[in-house]
Protein backbone atom coordinates (compact mmCIF):
# COMPACT_ATOMS: atom_id res chain seq x y z
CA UNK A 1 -14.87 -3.40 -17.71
CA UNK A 2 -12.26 -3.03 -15.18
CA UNK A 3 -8.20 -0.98 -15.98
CA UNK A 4 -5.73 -2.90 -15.16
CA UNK A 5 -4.74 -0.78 -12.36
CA UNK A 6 -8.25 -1.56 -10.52
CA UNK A 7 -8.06 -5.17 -11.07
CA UNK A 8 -4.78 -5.31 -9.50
CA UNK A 9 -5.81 -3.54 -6.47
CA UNK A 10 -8.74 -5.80 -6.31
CA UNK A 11 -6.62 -8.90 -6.54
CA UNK A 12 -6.34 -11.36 -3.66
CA UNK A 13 -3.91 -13.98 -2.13
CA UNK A 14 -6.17 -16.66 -1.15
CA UNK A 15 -9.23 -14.62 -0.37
CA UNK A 16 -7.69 -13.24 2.55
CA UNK A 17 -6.05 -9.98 1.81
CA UNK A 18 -6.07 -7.22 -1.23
CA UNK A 19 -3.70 -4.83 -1.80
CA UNK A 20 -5.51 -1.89 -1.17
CA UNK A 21 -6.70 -3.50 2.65
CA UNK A 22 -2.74 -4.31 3.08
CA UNK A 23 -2.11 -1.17 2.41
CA UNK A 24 -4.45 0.66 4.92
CA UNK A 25 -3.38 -1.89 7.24
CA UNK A 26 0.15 -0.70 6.85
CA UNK A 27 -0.66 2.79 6.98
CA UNK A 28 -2.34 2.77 10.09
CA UNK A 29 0.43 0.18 11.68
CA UNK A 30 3.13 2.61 10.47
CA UNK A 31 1.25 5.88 12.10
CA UNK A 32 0.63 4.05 15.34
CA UNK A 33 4.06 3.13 15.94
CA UNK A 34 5.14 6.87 15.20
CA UNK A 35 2.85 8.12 17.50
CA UNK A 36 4.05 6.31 20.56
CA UNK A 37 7.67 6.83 20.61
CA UNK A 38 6.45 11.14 19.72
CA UNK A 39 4.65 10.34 23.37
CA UNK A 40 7.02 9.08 25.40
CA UNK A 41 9.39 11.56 24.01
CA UNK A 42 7.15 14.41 24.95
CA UNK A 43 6.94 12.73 28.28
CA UNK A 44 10.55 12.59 28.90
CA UNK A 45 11.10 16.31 27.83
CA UNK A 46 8.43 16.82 30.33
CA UNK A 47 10.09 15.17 32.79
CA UNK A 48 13.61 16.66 31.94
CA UNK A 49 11.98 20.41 32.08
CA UNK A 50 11.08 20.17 35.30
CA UNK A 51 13.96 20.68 36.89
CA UNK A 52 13.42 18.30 39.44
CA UNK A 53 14.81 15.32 38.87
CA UNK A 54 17.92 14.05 41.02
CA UNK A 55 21.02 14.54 39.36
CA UNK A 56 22.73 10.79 39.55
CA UNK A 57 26.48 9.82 38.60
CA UNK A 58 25.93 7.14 36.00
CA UNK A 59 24.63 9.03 32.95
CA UNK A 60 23.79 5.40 31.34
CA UNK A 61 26.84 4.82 29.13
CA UNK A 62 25.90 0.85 29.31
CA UNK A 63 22.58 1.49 28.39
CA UNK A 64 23.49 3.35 25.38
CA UNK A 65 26.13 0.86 24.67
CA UNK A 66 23.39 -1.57 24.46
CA UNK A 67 20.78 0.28 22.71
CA UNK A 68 23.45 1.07 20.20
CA UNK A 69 24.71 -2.51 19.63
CA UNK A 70 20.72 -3.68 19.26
CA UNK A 71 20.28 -1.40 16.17
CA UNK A 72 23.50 -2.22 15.35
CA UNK A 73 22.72 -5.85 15.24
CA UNK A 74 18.80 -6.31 14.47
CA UNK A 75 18.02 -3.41 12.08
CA UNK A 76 20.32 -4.70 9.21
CA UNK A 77 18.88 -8.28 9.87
CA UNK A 78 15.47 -7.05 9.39
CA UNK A 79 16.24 -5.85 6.23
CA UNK A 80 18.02 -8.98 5.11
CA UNK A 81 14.58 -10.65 6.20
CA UNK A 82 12.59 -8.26 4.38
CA UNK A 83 14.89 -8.66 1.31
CA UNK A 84 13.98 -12.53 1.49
CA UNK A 85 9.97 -11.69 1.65
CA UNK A 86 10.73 -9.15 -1.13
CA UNK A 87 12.69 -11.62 -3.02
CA UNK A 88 9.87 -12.18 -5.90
CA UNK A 89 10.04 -8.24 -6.41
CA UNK A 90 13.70 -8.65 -6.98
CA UNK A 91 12.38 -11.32 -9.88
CA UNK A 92 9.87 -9.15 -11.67
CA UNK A 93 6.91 -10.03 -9.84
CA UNK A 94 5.02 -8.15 -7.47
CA UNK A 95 4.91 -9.02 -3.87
CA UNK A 96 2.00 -10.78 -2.06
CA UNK A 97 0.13 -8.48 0.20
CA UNK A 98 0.57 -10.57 3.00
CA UNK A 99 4.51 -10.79 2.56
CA UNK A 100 4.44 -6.90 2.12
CA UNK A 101 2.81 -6.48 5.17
CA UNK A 102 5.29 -9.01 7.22
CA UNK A 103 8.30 -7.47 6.00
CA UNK A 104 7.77 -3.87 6.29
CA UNK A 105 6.53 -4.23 9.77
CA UNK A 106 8.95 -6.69 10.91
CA UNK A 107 11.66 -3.45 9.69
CA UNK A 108 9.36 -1.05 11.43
CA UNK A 109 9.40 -3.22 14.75
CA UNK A 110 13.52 -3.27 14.68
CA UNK A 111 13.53 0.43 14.58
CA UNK A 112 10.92 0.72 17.52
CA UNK A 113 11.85 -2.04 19.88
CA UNK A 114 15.71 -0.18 19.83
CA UNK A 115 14.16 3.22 19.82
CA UNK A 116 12.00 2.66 22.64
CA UNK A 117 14.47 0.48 24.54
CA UNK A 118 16.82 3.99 24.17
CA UNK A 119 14.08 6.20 25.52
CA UNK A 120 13.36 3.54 28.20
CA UNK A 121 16.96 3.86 29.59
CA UNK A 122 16.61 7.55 29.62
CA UNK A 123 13.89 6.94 32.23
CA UNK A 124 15.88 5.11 34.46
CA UNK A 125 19.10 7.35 34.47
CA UNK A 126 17.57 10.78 34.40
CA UNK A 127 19.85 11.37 31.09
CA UNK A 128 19.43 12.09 27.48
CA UNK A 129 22.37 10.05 26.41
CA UNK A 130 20.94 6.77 26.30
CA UNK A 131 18.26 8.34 24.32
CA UNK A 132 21.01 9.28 20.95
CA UNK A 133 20.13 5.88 19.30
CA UNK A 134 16.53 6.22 19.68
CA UNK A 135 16.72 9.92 17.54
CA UNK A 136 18.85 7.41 14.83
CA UNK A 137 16.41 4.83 15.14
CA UNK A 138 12.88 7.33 14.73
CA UNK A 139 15.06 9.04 11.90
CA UNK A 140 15.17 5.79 9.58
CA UNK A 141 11.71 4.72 10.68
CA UNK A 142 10.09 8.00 9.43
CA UNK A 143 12.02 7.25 5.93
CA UNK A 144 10.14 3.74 5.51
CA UNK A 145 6.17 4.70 5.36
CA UNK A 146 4.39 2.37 3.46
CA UNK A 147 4.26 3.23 -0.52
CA UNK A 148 2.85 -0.54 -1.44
CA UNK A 149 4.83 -0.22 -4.91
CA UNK A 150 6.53 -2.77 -4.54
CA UNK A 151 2.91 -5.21 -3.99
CA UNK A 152 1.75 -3.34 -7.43
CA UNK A 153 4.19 -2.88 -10.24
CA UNK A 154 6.54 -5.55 -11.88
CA UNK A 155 9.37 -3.75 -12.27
CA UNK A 156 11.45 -6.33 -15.03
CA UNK A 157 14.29 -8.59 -14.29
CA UNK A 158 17.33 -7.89 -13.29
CA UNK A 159 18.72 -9.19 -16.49
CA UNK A 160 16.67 -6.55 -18.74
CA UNK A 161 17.96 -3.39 -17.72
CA UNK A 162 15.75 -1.63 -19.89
CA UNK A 163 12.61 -2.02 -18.08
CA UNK A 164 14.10 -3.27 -14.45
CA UNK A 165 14.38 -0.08 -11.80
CA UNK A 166 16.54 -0.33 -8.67
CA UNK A 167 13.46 -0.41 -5.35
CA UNK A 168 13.92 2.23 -3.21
């Protein structure tokens, strides 16, 4: 006979995904996109070491006006948009695998599109100072690995404050 804790990893959303196969998909999303901006950022202190590159006038100012304004902008609506996929984990219930999956990589996605946009505009003007929101951006996104609690344990209402706990 089956714990509890084994039947809930083996349960399913309409055949298609389990918690436990969410999870590894998340893991392995989540390292991926950590990997790539660590590349390019070797790259560019590569690149900077050298010594070589032309000094130019514009140090990108724009650029990190932009890249600024982006996370500014798109990182707190991600998390409104993962709030709404998360919104039966507010109620007590657990979240579907599939939800879990959507919501912490559309977070993870914010964070890396604005990160990498930064490091892209330190390319272009030889400078480090578009690349100051991409070192805020890769800061939050190492915070959010996948933990999958919220896809496994009801947590209570928000009415019963005895057995509800705040998600993290």
């Amino acid at each position: 006979m089956l714990n509890a804790a084994s039947q809930q990893q083996q349960r399913s959303t309409g055949g298609s995904l389990t918690v436990a196969s969410a999870i590894r998909i998340a893991w392995v999303t989540w390292l991926v996109l950590l990997v790539i901006p660590f590349m390019v950022s070797l790259y560019l202190i590569w690149q900077f070491s050298n010594g070589e590159t032309p000094v130019r006038h514009d140090d990108g100012q724009i650029w990190f006006l932009v890249s600024f304004l982006y996370l500014l902008a798109i990182v707190p609506l991600s998390f409104f948009w993962r709030a709404h996929l998360f919104r039966s984990y507010y109620a007590g219930q657990p979240v579907p695998p599939f939800k879990y999956l959507f919501g912490m990589i559309s977070v993870w996605m914010a964070l890396e599109i604005g990160g990498l946009f930064s490091l892209a505009g330190c390319m272009i003007y030889d400078s480090l100072l578009p690349g100051i929101p991409a070192l805020v951006a890769f800061m939050f996104f190492v915070t959010f690995w996948p933990g999958g609690r919220a896809m496994t344990r009801k947590v209570g209402t928000s009415q019963d404050p005895e057995v509800y706990r705040s998600p993290r």
